[in-house]
Structure formats: structure tokens, C-alpha cells
Protein backbone atom coordinates (compact mmCIF):
# COMPACT_ATOMS: atom_id res chain seq x y z
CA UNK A 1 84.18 -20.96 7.80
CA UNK A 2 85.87 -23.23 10.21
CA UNK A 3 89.47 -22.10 11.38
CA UNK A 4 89.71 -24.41 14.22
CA UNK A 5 92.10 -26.68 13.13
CA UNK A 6 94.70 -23.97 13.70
CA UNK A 7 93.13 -22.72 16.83
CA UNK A 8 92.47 -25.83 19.38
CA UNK A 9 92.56 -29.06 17.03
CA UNK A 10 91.58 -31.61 20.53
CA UNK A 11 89.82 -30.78 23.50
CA UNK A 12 91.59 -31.39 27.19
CA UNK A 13 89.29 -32.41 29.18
CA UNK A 14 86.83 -35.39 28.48
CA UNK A 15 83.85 -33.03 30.68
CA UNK A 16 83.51 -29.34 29.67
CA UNK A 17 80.58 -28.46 31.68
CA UNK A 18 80.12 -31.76 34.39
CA UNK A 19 76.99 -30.41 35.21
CA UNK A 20 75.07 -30.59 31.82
CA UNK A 21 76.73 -33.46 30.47
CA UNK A 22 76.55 -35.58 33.99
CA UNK A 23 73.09 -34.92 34.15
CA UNK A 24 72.51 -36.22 30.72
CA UNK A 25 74.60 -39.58 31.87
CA UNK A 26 72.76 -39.84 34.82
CA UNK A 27 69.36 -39.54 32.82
CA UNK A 28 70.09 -41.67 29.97
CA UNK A 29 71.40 -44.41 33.08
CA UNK A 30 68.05 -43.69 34.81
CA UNK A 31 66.60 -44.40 30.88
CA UNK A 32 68.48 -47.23 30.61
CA UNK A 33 67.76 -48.86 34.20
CA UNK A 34 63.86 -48.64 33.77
CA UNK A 35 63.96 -49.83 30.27
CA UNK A 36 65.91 -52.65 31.73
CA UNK A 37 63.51 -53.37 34.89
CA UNK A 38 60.71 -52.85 32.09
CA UNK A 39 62.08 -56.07 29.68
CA UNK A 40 62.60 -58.16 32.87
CA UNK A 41 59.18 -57.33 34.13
CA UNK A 42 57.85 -57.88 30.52
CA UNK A 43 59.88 -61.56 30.78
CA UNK A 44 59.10 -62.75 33.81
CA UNK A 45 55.12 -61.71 32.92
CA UNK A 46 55.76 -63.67 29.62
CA UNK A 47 57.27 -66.66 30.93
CA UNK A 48 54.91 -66.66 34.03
CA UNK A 49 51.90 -66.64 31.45
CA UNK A 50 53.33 -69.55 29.17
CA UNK A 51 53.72 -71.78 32.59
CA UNK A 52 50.77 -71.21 33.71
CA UNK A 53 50.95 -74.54 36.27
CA UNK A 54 54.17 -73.32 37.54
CA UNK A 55 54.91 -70.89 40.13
CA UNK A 56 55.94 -67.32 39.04
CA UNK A 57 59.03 -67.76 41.01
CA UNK A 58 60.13 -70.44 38.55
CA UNK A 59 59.72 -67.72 35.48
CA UNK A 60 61.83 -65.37 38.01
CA UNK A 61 64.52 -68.08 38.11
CA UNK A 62 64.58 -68.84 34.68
CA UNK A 63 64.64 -65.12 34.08
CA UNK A 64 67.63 -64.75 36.35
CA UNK A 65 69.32 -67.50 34.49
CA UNK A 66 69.26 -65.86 31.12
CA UNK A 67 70.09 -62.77 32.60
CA UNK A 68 73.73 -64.32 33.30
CA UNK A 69 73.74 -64.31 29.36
CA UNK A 70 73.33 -60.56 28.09
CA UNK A 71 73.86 -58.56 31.74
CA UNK A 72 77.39 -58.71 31.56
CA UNK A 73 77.72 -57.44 27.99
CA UNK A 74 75.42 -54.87 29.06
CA UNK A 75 77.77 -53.89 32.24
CA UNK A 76 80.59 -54.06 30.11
CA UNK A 77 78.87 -51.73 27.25
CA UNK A 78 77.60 -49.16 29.99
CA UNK A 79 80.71 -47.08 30.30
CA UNK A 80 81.92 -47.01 26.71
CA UNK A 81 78.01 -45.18 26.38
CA UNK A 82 78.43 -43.47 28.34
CA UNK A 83 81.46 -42.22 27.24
CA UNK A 84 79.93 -41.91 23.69
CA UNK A 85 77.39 -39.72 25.07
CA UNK A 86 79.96 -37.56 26.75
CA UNK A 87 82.33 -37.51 23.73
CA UNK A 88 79.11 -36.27 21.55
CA UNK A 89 77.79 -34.06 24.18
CA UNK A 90 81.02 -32.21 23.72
CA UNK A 91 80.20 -31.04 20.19
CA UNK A 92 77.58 -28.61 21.51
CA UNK A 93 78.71 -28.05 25.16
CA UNK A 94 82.03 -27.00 24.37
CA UNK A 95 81.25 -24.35 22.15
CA UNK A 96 78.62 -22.95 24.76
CA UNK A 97 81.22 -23.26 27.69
CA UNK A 98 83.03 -21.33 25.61
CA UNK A 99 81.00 -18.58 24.65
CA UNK A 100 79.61 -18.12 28.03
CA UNK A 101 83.30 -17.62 29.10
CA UNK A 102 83.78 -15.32 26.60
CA UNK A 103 80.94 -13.01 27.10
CA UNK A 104 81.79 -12.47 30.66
CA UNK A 105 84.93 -11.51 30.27
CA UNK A 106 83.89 -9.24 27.34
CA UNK A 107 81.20 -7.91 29.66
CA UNK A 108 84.57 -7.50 32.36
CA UNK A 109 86.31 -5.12 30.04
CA UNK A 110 89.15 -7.94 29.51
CA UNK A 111 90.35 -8.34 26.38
CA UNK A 112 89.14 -11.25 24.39
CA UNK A 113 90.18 -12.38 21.07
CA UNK A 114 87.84 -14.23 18.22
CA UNK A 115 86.34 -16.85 19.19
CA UNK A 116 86.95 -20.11 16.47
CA UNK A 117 84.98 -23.57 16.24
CA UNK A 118 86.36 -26.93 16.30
CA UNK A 119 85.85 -29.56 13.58
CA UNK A 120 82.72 -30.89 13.93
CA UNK A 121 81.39 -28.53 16.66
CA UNK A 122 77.95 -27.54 16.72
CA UNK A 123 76.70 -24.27 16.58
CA UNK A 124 79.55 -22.78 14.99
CA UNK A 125 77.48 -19.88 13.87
CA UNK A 126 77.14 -18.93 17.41
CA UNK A 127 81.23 -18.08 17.29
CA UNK A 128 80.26 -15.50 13.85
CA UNK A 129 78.02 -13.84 15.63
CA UNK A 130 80.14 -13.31 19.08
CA UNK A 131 82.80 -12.55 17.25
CA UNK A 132 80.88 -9.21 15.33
CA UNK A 133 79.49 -8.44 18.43
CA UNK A 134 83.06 -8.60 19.73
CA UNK A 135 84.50 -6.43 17.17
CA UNK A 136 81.51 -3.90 17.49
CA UNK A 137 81.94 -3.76 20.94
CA UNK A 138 85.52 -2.78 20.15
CA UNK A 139 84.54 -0.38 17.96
CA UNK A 140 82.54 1.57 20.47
CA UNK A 141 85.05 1.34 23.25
CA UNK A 142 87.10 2.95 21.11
CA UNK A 143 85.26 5.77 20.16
CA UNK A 144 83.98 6.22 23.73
CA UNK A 145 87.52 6.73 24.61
CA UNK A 146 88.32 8.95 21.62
CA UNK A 147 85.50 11.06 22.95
CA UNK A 148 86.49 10.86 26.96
CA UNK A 149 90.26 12.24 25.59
CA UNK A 150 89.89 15.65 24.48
CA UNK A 151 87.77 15.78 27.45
CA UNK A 152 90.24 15.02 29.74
CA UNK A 153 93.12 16.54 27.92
CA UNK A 154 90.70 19.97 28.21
CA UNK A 155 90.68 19.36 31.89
CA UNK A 156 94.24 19.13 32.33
CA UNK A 157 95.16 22.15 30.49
CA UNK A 158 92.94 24.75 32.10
CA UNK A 159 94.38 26.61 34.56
CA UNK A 160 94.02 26.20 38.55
CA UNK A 161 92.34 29.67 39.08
CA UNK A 162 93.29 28.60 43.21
CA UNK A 163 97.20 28.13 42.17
CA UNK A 164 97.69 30.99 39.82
CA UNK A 165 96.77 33.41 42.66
CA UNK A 166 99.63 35.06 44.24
CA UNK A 167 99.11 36.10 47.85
CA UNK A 168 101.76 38.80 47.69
CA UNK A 169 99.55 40.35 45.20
CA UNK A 170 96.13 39.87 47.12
CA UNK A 171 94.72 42.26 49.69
């Protein structure tokens, strides 16, 4: 059960929590820069052990020469990962962000209505399940304040035993 298209269809924002989703750009960057420093270290080694008569700074400068081949494809790839990974990232952030939002003010005494998934969210389930606990919660606000209101009404109606004395009448 999916109801989102008529709750949120798009997202606004391209980060819903910067802090979990930047730290997964910076580590797949930090993946991505050592698996790069890894190939040209692997090349260079390569090259340098083909030419064996030549100087390893030869293999660097060959190295460097094909690099002027695939680095700037790889530059010009880099953000549109990255954005990928941010864009997929929101599938299971978003829905968290959400909930946790949700929850607190629940746990505020605000009022909060159901929570709904987007298309292709994951963990929708997670929205089912706040959303009984939502309505149970409602449930026993209510009848804690069904209970409190006799209570109080009893309060109000019994009389001031300090007001209803007259002083005229009292000795």
C-alpha cells in the first residue's frame, strides 16, 4: 500500500539529511581516489617492469600521458555520481528523515497526521508501523483524557467549604 503519489509525488530538496548522504559522497570519493592512485601505481609498476632498461620516470611520463586520455571523462563523470548516489540515497534517507521528524513531534504532544511513502521509497513498512503506533497513541490520549474529565469536572463542582462560610453566622 503506497498512497504517495497523492501525498508528496517529488522531493524538494536534492539532500534530506547532508550529513548521512555527504558522508557517503565523501567516502565513495575517498573510494574512488585510492582506487584511482591504486591503477596508476599498478601502471606505472607495469610499465616500469616491461622497460626494464629505462628509467621509472619514463613509465611515470608515459603514465601521465595516457592519463590525459580517460582523466577528464573521469572528472567530468564525478559529479553526475555523485549525484546518482545522492538521488538513490534519497530512497532510504528520506523516509528516515521523515520518521524521525515525526516521532518527535508525536513524542511533543503535536499533532501529526499518517505518515505515507513515496514511489519507490525504501522502507515503506516503516510508515505502517508509525502510523499504528500513531493511531494507538491516539487512542490512549484519548482515553487518558476521558479519564482526567470527570475528574476535573468532580473538582469543580464540590463546594469551597472556605467560601460557603458566612462570618455573620460564625462566632
Amino acid at each position: 500500500m503506497n498512497p504517495t503519489a497523492n501525498a508528496s509525488p517529488t522531493r524538494r530538496r536534492i539532500l534530506i539529511d547532508s550529513g548521512v548522504q555527504g558522508t557517503l559522497v565523501r567516502r565513495t570519493g575517498l573510494y574512488a581516489a585510492a582506487t584511482a592512485i591504486y591503477l596508476l601505481v599498478i601502471f606505472i609498476l607495469s610499465d616500469a617492469l616491461s622497460h626494464p632498461k629505462e628509467p621509472v620516470s619514463e613509465s611515470l611520463l608515459r603514465c601521465l600521458y595516457e592519463a590525459v586520455f580517460w582523466a577528464p571523462g573521469l572528472m567530468l563523470l564525478a559529479p553526475l555520481f555523485a549525484y546518482d548516489l545522492i538521488h538513490i540515497s534519497n530512497r532510504f534517507v528520506g523516509p528516515m528523515f521523515r520518521l524521525r521528524r515525526e516521532l518527535r513531534k508525536l513524542s511533543n504532544g503535536e499533532t501529526v497526521g499518517p505518515m505515507f511513502s513515496r514511489q519507490g521509497d525504501f522502507w515503506s513498512d516503516a510508515s505502517d508501523s508509525f502510523n499504528r503506533l500513531r493511531e494507538e497513541l491516539l487512542e490512549l490520549r484519548q482515553l487518558t483524557a476521558d479519564k482526567r474529565e470527570p475528574a476535573d469536572r468532580a473538582e469543580t463542582d464540590e463546594p469551597n467549604t472556605d467560601a460557603d462560610l458566612d462570618p455573620a453566622t460564625t462566632e
